[in-house]
Protein backbone atom coordinates (compact mmCIF):
# COMPACT_ATOMS: atom_id res chain seq x y z
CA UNK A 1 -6.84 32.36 12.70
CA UNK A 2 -5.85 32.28 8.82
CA UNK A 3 -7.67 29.62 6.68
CA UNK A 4 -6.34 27.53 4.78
CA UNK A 5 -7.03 26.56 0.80
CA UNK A 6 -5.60 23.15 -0.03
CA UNK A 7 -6.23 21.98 -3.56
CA UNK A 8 -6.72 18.23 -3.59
CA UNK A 9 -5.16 17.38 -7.18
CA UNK A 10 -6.18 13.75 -8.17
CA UNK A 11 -4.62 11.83 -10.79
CA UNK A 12 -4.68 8.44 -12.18
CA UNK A 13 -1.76 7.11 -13.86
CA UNK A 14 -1.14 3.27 -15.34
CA UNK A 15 2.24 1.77 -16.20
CA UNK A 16 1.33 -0.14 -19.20
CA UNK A 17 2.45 -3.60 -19.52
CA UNK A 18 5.42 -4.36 -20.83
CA UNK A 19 6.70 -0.15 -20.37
CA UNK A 20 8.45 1.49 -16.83
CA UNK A 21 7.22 5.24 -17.54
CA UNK A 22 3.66 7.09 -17.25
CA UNK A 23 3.71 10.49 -18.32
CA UNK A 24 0.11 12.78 -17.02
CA UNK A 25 -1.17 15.26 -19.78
CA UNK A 26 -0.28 18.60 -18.29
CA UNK A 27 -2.26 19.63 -15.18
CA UNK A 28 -2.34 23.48 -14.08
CA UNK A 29 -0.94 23.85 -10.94
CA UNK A 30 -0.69 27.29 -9.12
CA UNK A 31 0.20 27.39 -5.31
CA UNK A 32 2.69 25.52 -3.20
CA UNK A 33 3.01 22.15 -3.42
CA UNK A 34 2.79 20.83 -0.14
CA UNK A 35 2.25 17.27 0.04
CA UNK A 36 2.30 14.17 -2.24
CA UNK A 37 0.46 10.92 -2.31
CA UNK A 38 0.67 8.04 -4.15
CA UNK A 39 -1.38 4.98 -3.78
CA UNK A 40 1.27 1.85 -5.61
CA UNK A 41 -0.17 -1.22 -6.86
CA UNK A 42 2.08 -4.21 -6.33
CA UNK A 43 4.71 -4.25 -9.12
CA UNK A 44 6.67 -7.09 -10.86
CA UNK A 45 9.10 -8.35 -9.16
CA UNK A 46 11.00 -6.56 -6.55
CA UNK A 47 10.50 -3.30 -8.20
CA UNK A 48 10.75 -0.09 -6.37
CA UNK A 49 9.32 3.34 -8.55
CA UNK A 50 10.16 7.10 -8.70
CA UNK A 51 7.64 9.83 -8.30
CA UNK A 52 8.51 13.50 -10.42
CA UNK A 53 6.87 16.56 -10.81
CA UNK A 54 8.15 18.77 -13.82
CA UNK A 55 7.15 22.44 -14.56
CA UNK A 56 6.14 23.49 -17.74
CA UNK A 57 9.90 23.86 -19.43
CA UNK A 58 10.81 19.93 -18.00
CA UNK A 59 12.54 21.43 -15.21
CA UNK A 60 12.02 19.11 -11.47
CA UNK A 61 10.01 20.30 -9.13
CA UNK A 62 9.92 17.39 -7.09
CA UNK A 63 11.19 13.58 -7.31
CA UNK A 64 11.58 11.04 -4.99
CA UNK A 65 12.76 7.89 -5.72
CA UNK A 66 12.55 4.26 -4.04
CA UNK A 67 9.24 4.31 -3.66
CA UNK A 68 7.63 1.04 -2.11
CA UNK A 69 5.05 -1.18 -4.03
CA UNK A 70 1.79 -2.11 -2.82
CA UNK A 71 1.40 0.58 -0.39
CA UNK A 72 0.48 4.13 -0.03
CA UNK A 73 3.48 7.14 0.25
CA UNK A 74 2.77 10.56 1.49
CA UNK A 75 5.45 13.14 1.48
CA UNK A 76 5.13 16.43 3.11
CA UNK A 77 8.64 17.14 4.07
CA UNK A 78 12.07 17.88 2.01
CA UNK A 79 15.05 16.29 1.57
CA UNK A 80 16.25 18.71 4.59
CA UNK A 81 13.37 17.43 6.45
CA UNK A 82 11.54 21.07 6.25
CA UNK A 83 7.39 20.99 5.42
CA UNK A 84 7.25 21.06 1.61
CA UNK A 85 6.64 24.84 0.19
CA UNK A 86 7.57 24.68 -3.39
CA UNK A 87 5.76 27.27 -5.69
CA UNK A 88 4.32 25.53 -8.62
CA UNK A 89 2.93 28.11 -11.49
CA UNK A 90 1.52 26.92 -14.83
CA UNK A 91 1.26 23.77 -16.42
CA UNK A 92 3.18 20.93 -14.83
CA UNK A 93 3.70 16.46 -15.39
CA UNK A 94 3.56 14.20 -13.04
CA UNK A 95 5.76 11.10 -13.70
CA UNK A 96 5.77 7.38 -12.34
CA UNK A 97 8.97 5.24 -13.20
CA UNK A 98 9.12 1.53 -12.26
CA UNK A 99 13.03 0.26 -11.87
CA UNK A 100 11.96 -2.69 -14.14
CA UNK A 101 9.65 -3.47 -17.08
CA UNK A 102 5.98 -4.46 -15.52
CA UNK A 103 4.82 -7.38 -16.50
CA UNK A 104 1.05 -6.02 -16.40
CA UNK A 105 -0.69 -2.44 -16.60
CA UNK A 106 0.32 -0.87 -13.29
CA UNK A 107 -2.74 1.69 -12.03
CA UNK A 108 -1.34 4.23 -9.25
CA UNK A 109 -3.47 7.16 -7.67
CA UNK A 110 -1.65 10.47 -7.60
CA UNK A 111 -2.77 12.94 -5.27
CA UNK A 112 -0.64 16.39 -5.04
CA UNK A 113 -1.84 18.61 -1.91
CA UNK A 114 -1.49 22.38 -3.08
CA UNK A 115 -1.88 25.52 -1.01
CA UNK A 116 -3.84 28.42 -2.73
CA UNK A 117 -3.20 31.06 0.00
């Protein structure tokens, strides 16, 4: 039986007050991304967010969008409902969009699930 190397990534990320994006420094990430989680405060209002991950030339790795407040979202499957396998190399962002302007700084915990072979 094979072992298996999952990289727990951790990141936290705060909508500031008054803003709708949070942009992470860049994180290297090498490995397939198999599973995201992301741990929402409550937002203003009825607020949903979007979750992206970009590669080192902006490009989208990953996004998902209407993403509930107040709770926790994991994603390990694709839009085609397949387990998540995409090959992250390099330097990549992780980005948090709110639909609305907060009306407070908004703290969420980011953690991406990558395989290391």
């Amino acid at each position: 039986m094979g072992k298996f190397r999952i990289q727990r990534v951790k990141a936290s990320l705060t909508i500031l007050n008054t803003t709708t994006t949070i942009v992470s420094a860049a994180i290297p990430l090498n490995g397939l991304l198999r599973g995201i989680i992301v741990a929402a405060p409550d937002l203003s209002s009825t607020n949903t967010y979007a979750a992206t991950v970009k590669d080192v030339d902006g490009y989208t790795v990953y996004t998902k969008a209407a993403l509930v407040k107040n709770t926790t979202t994991a994603a390990f499957i694709d839009a085609n409902n397949q387990p998540l396998q995409l090959p992250l190399s390099g330097d990549h962002t992780i980005t948090l969009t709110s639909s609305g302007t907060e009306g407070a700084d908004r703290v969420f915990s980011v953690t991406l699930l990558i395989d290391r072979g």
